[in-house]
C-alpha atoms as a PDB file:
ATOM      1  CA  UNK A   1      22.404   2.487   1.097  1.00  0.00           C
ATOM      2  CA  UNK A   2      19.856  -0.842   0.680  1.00  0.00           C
ATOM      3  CA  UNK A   3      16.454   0.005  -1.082  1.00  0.00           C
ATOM      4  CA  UNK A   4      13.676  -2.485   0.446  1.00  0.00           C
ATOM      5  CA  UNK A   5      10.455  -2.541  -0.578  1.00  0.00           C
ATOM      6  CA  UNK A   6       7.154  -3.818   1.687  1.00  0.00           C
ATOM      7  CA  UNK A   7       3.229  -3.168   0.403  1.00  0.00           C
ATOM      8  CA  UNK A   8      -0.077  -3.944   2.559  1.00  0.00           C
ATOM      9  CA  UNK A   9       0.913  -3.126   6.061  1.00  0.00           C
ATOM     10  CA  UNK A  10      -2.805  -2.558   6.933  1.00  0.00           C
ATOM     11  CA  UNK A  11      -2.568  -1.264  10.461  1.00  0.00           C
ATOM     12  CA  UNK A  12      -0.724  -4.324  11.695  1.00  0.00           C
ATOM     13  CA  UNK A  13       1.584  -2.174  13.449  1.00  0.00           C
ATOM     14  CA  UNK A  14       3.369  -4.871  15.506  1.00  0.00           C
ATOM     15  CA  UNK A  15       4.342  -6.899  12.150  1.00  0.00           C
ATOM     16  CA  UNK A  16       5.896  -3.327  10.885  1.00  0.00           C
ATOM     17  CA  UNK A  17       8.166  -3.306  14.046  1.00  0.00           C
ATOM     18  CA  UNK A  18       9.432  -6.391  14.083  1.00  0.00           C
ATOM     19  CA  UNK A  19       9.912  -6.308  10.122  1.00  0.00           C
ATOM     20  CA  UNK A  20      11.793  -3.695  10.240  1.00  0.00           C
ATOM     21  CA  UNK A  21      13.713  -5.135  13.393  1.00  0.00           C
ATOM     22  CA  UNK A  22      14.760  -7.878  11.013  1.00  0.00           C
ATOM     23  CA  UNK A  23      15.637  -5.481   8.724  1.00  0.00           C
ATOM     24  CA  UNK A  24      17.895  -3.577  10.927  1.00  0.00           C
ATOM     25  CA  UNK A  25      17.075  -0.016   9.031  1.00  0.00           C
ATOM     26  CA  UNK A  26      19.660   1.929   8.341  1.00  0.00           C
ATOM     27  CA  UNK A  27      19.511   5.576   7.783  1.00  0.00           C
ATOM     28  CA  UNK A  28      20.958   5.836   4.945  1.00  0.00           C
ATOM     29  CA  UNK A  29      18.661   3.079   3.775  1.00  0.00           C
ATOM     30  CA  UNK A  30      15.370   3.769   1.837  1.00  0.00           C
ATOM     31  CA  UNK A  31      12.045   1.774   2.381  1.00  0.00           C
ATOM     32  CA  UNK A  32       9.712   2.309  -0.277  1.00  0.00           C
ATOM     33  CA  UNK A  33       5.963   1.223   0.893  1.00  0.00           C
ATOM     34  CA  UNK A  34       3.723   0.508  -1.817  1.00  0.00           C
ATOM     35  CA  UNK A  35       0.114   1.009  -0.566  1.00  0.00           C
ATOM     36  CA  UNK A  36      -2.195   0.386   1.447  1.00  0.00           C
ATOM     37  CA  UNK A  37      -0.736   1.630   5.095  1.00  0.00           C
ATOM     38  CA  UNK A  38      -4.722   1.937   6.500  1.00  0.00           C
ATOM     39  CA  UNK A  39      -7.755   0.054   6.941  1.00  0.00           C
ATOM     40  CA  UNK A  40      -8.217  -3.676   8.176  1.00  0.00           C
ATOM     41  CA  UNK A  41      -6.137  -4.173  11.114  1.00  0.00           C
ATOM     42  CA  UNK A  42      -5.695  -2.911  14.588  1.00  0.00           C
ATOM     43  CA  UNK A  43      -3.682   0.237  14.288  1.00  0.00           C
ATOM     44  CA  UNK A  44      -3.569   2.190  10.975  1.00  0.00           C
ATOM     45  CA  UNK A  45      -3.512   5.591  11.882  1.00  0.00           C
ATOM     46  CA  UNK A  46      -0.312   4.751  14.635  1.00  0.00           C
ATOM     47  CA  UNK A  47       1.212   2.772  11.628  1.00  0.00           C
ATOM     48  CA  UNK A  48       0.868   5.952   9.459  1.00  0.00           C
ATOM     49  CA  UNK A  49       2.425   8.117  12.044  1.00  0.00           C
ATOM     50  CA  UNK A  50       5.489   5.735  12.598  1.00  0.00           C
ATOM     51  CA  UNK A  51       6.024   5.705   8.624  1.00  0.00           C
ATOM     52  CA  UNK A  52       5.373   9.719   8.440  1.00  0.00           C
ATOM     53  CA  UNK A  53       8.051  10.286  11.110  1.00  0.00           C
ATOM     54  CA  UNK A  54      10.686   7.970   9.359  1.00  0.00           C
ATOM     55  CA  UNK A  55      12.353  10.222   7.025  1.00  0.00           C
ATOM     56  CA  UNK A  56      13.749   7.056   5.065  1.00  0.00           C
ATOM     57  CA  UNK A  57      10.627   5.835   4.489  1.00  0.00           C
ATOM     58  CA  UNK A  58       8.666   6.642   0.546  1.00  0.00           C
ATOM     59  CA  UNK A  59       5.221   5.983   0.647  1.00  0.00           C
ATOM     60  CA  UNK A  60       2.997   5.395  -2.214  1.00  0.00           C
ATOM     61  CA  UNK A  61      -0.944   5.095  -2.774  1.00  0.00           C
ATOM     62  CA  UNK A  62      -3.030   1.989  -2.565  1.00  0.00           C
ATOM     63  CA  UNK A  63      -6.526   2.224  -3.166  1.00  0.00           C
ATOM     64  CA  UNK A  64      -7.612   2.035   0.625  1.00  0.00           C
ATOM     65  CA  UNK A  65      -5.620   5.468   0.350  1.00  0.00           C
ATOM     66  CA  UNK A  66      -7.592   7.077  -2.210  1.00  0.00           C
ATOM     67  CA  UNK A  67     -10.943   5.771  -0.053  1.00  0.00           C
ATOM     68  CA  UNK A  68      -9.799   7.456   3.057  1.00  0.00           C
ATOM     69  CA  UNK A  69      -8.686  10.707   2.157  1.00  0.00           C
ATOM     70  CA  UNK A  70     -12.207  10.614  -0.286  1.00  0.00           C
ATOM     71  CA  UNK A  71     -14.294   9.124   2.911  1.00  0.00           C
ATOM     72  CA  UNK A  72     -12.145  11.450   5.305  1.00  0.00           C
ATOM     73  CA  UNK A  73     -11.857  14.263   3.728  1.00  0.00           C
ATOM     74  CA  UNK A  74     -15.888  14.550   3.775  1.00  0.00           C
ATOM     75  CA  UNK A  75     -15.894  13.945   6.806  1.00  0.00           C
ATOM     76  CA  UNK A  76     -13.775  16.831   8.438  1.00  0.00           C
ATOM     77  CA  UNK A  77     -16.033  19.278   6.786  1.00  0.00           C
ATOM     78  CA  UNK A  78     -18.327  21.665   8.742  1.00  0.00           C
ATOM     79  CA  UNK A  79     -21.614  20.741   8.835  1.00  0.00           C
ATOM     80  CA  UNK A  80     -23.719  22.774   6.843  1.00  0.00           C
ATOM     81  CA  UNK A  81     -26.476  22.543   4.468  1.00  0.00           C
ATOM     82  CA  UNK A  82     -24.549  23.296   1.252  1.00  0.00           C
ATOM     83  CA  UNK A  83     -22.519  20.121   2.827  1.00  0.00           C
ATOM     84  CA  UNK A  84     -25.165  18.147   3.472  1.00  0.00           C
ATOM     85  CA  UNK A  85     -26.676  18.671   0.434  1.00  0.00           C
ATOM     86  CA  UNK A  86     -23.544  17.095  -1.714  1.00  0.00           C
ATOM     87  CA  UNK A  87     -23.886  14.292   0.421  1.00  0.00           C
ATOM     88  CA  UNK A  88     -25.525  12.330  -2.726  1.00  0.00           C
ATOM     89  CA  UNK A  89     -25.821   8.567  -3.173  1.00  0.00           C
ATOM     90  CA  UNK A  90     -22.591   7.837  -4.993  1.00  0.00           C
ATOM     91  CA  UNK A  91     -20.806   9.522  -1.670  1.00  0.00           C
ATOM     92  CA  UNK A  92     -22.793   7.319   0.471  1.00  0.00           C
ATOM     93  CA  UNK A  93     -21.924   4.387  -1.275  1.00  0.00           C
ATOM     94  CA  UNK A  94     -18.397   4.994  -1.306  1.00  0.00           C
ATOM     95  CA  UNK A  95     -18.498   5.459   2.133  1.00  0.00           C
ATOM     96  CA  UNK A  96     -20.295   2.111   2.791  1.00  0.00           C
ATOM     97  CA  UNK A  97     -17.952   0.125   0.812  1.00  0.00           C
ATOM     98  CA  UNK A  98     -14.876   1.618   2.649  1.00  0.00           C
ATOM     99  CA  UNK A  99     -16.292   0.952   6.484  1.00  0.00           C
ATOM    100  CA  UNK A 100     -18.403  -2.681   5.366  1.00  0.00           C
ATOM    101  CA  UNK A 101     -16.479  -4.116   2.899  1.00  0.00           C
ATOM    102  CA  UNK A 102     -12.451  -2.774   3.077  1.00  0.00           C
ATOM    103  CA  UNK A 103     -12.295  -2.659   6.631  1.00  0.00           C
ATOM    104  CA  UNK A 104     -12.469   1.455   6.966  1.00  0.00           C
ATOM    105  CA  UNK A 105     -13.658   1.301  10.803  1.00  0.00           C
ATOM    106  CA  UNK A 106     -10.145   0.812  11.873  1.00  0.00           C
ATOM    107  CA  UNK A 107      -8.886   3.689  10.574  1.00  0.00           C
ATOM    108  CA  UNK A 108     -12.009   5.836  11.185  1.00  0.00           C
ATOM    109  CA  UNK A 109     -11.906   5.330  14.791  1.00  0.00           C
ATOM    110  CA  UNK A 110      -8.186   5.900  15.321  1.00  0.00           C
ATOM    111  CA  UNK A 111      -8.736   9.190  12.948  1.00  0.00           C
ATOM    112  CA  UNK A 112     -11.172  10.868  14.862  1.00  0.00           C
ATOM    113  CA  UNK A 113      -9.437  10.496  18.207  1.00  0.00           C
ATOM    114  CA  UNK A 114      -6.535  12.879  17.079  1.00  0.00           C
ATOM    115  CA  UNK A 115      -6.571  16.457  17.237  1.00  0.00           C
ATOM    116  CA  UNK A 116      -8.322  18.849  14.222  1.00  0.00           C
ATOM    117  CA  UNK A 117      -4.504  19.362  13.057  1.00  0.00           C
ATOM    118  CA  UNK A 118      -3.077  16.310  13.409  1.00  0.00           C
ATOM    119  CA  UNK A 119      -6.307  15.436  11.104  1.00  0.00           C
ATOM    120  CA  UNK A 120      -4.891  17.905   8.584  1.00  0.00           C
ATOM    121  CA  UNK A 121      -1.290  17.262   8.361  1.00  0.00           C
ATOM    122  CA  UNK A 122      -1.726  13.622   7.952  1.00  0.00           C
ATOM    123  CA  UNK A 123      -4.493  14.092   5.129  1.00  0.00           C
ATOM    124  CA  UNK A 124      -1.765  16.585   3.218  1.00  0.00           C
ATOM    125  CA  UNK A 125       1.173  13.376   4.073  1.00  0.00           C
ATOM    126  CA  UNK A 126      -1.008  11.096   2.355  1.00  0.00           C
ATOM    127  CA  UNK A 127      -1.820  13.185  -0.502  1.00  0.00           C
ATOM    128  CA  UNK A 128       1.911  13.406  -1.112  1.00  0.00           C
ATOM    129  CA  UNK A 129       2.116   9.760  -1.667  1.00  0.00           C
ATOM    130  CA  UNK A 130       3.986   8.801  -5.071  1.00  0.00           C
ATOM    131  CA  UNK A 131       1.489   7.088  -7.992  1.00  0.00           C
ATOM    132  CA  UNK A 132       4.773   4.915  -8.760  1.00  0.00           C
ATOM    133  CA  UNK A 133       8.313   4.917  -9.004  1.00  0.00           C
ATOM    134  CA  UNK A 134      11.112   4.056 -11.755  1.00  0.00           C
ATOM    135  CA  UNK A 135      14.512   3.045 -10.088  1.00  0.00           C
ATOM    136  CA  UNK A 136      17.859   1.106 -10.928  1.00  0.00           C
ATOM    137  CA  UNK A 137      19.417  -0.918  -8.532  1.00  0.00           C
ATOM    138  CA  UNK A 138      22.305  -3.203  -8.789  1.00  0.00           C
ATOM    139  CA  UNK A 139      21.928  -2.621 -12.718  1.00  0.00           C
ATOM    140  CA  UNK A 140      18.116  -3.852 -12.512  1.00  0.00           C
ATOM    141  CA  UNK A 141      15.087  -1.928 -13.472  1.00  0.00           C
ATOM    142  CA  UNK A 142      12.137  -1.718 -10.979  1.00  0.00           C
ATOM    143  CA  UNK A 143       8.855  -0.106 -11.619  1.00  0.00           C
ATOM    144  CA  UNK A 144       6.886  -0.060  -8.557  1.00  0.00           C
ATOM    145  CA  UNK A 145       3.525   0.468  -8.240  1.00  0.00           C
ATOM    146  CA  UNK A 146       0.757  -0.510  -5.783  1.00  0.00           C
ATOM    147  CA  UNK A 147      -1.850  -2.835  -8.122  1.00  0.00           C
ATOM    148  CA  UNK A 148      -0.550  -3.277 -11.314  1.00  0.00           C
ATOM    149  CA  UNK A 149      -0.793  -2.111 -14.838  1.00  0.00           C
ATOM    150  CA  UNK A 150      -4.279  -2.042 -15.734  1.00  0.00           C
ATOM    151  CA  UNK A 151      -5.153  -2.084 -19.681  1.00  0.00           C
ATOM    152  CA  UNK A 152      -1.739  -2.797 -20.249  1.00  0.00           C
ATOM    153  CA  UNK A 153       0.065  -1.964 -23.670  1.00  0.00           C
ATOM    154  CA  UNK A 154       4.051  -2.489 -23.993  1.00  0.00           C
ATOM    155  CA  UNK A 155       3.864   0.992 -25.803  1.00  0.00           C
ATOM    156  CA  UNK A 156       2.102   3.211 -23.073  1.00  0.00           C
ATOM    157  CA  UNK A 157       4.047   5.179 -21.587  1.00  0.00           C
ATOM    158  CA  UNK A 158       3.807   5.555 -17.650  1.00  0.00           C
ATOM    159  CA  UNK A 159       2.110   8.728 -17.883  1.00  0.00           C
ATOM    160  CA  UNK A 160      -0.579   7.578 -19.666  1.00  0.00           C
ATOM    161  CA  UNK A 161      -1.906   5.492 -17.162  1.00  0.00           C
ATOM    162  CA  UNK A 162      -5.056   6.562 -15.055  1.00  0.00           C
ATOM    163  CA  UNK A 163      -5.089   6.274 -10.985  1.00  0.00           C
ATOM    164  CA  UNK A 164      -7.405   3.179 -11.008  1.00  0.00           C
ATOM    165  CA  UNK A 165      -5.295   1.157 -13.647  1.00  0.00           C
ATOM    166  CA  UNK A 166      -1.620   1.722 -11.267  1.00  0.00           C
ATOM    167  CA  UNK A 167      -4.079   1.201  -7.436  1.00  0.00           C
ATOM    168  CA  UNK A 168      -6.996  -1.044  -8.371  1.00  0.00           C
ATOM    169  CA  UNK A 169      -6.441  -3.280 -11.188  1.00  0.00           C
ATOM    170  CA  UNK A 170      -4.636  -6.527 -10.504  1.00  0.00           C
ATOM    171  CA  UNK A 171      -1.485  -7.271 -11.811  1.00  0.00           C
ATOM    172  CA  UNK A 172      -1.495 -10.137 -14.446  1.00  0.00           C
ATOM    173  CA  UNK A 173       0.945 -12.313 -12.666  1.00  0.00           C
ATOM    174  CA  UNK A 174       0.719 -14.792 -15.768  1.00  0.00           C
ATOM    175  CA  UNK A 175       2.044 -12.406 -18.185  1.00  0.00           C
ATOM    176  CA  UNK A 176       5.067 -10.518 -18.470  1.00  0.00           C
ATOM    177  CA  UNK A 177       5.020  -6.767 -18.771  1.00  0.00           C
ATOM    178  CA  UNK A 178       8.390  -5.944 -19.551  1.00  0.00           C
ATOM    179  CA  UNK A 179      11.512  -8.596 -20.768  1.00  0.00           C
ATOM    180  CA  UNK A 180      14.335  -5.835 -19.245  1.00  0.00           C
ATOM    181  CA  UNK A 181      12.473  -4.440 -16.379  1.00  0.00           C
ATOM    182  CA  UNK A 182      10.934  -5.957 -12.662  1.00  0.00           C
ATOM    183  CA  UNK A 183       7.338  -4.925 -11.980  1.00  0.00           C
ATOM    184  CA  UNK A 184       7.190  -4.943  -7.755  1.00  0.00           C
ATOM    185  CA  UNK A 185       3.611  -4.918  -6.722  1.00  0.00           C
ATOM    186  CA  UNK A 186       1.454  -5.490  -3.700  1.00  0.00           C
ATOM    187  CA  UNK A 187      -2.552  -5.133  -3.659  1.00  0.00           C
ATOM    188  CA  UNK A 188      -2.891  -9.211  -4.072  1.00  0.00           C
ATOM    189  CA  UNK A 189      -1.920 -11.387  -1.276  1.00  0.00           C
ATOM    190  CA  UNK A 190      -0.010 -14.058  -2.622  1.00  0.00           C
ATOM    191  CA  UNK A 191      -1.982 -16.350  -1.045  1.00  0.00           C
ATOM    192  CA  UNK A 192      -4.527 -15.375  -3.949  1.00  0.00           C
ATOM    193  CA  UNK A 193      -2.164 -15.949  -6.919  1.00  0.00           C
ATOM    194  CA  UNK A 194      -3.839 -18.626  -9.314  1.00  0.00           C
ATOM    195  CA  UNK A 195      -1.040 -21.201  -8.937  1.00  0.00           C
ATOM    196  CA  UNK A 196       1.485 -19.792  -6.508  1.00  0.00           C
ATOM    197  CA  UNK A 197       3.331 -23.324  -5.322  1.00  0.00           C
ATOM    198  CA  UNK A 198       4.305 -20.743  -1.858  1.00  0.00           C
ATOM    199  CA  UNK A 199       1.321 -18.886  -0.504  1.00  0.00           C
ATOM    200  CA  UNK A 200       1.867 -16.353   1.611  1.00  0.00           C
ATOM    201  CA  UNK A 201       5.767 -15.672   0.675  1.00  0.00           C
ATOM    202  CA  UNK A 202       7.124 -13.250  -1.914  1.00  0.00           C
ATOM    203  CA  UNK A 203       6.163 -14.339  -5.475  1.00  0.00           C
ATOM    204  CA  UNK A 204       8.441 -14.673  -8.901  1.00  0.00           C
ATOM    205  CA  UNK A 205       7.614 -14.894 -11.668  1.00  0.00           C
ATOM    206  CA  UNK A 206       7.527 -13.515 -15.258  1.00  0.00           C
ATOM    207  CA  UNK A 207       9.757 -10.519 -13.927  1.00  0.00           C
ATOM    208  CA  UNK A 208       7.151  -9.915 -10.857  1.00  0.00           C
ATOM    209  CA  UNK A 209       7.724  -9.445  -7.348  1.00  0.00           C
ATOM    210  CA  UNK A 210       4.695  -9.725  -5.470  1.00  0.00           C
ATOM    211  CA  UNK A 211       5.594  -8.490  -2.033  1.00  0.00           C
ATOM    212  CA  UNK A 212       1.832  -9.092  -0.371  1.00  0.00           C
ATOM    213  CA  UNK A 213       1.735 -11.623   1.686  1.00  0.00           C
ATOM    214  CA  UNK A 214      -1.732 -11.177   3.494  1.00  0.00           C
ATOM    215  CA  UNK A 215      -0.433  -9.131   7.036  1.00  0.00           C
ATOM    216  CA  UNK A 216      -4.479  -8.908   7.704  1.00  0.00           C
ATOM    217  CA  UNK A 217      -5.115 -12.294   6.707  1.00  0.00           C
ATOM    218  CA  UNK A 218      -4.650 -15.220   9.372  1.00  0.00           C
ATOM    219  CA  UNK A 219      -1.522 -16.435   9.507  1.00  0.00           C
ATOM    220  CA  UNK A 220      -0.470 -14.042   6.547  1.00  0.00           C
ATOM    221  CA  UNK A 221       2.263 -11.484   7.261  1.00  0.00           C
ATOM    222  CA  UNK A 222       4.348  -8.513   6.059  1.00  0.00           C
ATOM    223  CA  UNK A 223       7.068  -9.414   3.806  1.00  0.00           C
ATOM    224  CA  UNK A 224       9.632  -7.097   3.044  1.00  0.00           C
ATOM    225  CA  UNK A 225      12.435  -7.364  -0.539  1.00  0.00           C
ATOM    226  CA  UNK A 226      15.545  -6.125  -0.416  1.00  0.00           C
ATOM    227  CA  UNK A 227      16.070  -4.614  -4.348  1.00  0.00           C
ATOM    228  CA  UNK A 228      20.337  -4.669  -3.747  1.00  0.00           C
ATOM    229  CA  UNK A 229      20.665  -8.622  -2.942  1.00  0.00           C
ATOM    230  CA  UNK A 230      17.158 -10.399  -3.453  1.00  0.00           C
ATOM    231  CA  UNK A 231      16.937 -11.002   0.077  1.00  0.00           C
ATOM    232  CA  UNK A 232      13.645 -11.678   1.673  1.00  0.00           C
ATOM    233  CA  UNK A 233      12.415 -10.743   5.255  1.00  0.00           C
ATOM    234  CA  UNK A 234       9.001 -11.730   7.133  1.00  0.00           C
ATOM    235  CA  UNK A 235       7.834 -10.138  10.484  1.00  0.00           C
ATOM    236  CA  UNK A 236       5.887 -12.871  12.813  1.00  0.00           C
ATOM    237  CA  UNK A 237       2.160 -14.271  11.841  1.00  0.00           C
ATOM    238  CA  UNK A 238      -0.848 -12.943  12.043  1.00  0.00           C
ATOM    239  CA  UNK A 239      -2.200 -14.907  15.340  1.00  0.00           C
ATOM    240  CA  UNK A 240      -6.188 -13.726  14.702  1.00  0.00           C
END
């Protein structure tokens, strides 16, 4: 009954099979995946359907989550002029950023070649997607949460914290958050942590565990942690 933990799979759907052939799975095993399943790489929406038939698997939202199902969900609306018509600049924007900048195409395409229900029941699976999650393994505390803590105060409770600061603000891998309790994030590759000595493997430091490590990047990967032993696992490069 392992817990592992992987973030940033990013449609690299290859690198999640042979991570979790490394892994060797078990049922009774849980994988929790922090964020950011879509966008970037080759296969997102096939990557979300492996994870959504998995019923070991706990997903949780990244911010190219919260684009999609914003960018999507427009989308799948009928076309009308009461539609249309809310189709203001902000929208527009949004929807630029996700296909120009965050790599939305990938998943766009692969969306719109499934069936009108399919559409549906994977928008509701991704709306489902935990914020974060509190757990104790082995006697350690784990919070786990896609970005990080943004405006972080050691008196705020969990609660208190909006969407943006747990799946867009960075983590502040140079400070620790709590002296009793391990913050696992993903959202930053480690290749992009000021003063990581190991780019591109699992970063620790100041009771962080930075499990990014850059699957859309070249020659980044997916890394996965397992919370019961402190084990790492990495699936093969990314050859691009």
């Amino acid at each position: 009954m392992a817990i592992y933990v992987v973030s940033d799979i990013h449609g690299e759907y290859d690198m999640l099979l042979d991570l979790l052939e490394k892994i060797k799975l078990k049922p009774s095993d849980t994988l929790y995946v922090l964020g950011d399943v879509l966008d970037r790489g080759p296969n997102p929406v096939k990557t979300l359907r492996k994870l959504k038939e998995m019923p070991n698997v706990v997903c949780m939202a990244g911010n190219h989550e919260l684009m999609a199902l914003e960018c999507l969900g427009f989308l799948m609306k009928e076309i009308t002029e009461e539609n249309i018509q809310k189709l203001d600049p902000e929208m527009l924007d949004g929807y630029l950023l996700w296909i120009d900048h965050n790599g939305g195409k990938t998943t766009l395409d692969e969306f719109m070649t499934l069936g009108r229900d399919e559409q549906k029941q994977l928008m509701e699976y991704i709306k489902d997607f935990l914020v974060y999650e509190e757990l104790t393994v082995e006697g350690n505390d784990y919070l786990l949460v896609h970005a990080g803590l943004g405006r972080y105060d050691p008196g705020k409770a969990m609660e208190d914290y909006s969407l943006r600061d747990l799946v867009w603000e960075r983590a502040e891998y140079d400070r620790q958050y709590f002296p009793d309790r391990y913050v696992v994030t993903g959202h930053t590759p480690t290749q992009f942590i000021e003063g990581n000595p190991n780019p591109g493997y699992i970063y620790r430091k100041n009771n962080h565990i930075a499990v990014d490590c850059g699957a859309y990047i070249p020659g980044g990967r997916l890394a996965a942690i397992c919370l019961d032993t402190g084990e790492e696992y990495y699936s093969c490069s990314n050859k691009r």
